[in-house]
Protein backbone atom coordinates (compact mmCIF):
# COMPACT_ATOMS: atom_id res chain seq x y z
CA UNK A 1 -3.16 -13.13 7.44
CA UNK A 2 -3.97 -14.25 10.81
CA UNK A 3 -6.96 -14.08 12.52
CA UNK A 4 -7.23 -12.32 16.04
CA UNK A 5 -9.97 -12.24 19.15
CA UNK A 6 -10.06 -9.09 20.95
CA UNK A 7 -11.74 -9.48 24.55
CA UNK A 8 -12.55 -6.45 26.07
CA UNK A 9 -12.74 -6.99 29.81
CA UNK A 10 -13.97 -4.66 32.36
CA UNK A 11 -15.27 -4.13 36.21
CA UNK A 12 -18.92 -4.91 37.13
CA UNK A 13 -21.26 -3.83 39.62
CA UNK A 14 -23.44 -6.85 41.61
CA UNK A 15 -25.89 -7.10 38.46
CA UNK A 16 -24.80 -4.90 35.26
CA UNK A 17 -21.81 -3.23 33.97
CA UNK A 18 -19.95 -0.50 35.95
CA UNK A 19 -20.87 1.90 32.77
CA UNK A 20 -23.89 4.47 32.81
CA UNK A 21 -26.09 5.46 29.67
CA UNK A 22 -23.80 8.48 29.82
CA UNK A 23 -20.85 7.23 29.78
CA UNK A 24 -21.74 4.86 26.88
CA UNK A 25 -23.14 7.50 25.04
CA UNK A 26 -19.89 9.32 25.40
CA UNK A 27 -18.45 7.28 24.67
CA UNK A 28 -19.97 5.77 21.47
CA UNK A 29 -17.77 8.24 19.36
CA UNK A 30 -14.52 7.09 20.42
CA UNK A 31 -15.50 3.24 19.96
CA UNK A 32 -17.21 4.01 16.39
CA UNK A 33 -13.27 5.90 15.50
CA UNK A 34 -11.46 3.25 17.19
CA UNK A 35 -13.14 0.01 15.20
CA UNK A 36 -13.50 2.45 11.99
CA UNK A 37 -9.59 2.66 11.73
CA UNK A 38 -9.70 -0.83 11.99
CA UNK A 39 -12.58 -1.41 9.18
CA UNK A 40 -10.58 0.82 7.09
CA UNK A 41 -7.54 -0.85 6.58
CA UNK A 42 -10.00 -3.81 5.41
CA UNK A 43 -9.01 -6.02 8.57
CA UNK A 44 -12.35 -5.65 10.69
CA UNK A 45 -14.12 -9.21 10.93
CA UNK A 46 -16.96 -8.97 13.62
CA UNK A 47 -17.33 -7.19 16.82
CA UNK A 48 -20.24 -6.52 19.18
CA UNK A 49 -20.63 -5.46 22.92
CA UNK A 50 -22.20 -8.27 24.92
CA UNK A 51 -25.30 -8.26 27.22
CA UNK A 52 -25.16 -8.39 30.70
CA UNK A 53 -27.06 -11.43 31.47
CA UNK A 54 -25.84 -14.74 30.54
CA UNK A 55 -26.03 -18.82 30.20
CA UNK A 56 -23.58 -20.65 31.87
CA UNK A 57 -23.22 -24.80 30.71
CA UNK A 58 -21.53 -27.31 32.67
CA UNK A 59 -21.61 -30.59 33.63
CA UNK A 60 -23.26 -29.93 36.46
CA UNK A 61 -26.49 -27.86 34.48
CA UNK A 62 -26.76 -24.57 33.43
CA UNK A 63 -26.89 -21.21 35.13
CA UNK A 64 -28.63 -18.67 33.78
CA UNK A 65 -28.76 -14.36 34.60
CA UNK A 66 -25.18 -14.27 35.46
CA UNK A 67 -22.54 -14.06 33.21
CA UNK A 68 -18.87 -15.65 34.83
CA UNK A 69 -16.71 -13.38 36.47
CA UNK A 70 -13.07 -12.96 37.74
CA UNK A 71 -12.93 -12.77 41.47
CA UNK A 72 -12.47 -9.14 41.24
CA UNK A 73 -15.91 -8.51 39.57
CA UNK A 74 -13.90 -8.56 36.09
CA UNK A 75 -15.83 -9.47 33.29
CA UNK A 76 -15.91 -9.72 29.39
CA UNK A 77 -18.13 -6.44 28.06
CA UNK A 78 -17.89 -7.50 23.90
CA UNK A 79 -15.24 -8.93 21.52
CA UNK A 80 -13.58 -8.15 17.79
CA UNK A 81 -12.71 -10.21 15.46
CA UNK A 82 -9.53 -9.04 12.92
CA UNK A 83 -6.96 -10.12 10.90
CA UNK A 84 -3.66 -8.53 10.94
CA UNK A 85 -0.38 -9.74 9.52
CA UNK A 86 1.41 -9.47 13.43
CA UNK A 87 -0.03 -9.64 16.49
CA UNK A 88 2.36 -6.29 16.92
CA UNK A 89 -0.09 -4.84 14.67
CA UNK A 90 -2.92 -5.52 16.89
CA UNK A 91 -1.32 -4.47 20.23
CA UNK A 92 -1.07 -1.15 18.93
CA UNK A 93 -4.59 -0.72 17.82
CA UNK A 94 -5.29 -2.18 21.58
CA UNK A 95 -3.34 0.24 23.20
CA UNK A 96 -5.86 2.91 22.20
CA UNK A 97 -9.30 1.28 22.55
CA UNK A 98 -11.53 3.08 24.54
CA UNK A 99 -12.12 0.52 27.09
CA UNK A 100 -8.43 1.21 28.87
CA UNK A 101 -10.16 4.59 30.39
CA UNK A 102 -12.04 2.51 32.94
CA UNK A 103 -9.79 0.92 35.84
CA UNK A 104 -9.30 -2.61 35.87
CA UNK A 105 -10.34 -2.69 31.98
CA UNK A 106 -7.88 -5.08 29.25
CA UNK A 107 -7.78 -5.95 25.86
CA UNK A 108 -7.18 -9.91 25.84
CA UNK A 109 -5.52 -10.63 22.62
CA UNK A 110 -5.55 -14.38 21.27
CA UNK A 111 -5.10 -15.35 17.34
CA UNK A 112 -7.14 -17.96 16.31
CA UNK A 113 -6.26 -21.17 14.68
CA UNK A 114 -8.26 -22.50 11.51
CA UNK A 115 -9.62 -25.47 11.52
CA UNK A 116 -7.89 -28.08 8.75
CA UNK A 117 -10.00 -28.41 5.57
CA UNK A 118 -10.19 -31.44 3.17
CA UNK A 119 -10.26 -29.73 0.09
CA UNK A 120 -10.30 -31.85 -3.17
């Protein structure tokens, strides 16, 4: 099975997500059924919403408060990890995640590659 990182991107205001207490706590349910179908077919690694503020490291230093954003103010909100025998399999669970009812919202989908072990 192949390993898969969900990125759940989504509009920002100046300093915080676009998202109100009430719309996150409506919209807790639908997340909590959306990853639980997931869980349930036993192919739920990780997953966790992200803070707002952020570290940025480059070469240059770091930046801290403010987390990197597309020029339209599109950021990354929280990830998943899964595993899934197609990546078909996992753009159908992504066509229903909750995050699509806000505009400008995506699901990023990228499978992961393991790292080689030297097993002896």
């Amino acid at each position: 099975m192949t390993e898969y990182l969900l990125l759940f991107r989504n509009a920002s205001a100046e300093n915080g997500y676009l998202a109100t207490s009430q719309d996150m706590a409506e919209d807790m349910p639908k997340w909590q059924s959306w990853i639980g179908n997931i869980a349930m077919q036993g192919k739920l690694v990780s997953t966790a919403p992200m803070r707002y503020d952020a570290s940025i490291v480059t070469n240059d230093g770091i930046d801290e408060g403010q987390p990197y954003k597309e020029s339209d103010s599109v950021l990354v909100s929280g990830f998943l990890l899964c595993k899934s025998e197609s990546i078909e399999e996992v753009q159908e669970w992504s066509k229903t995640c909750p995050i699509l009812k806000y505009p400008n919202s995506s699901v990023e989908i990228r499978p992961l590659v393991p790292f080689p072990t030297n097993e002896m």
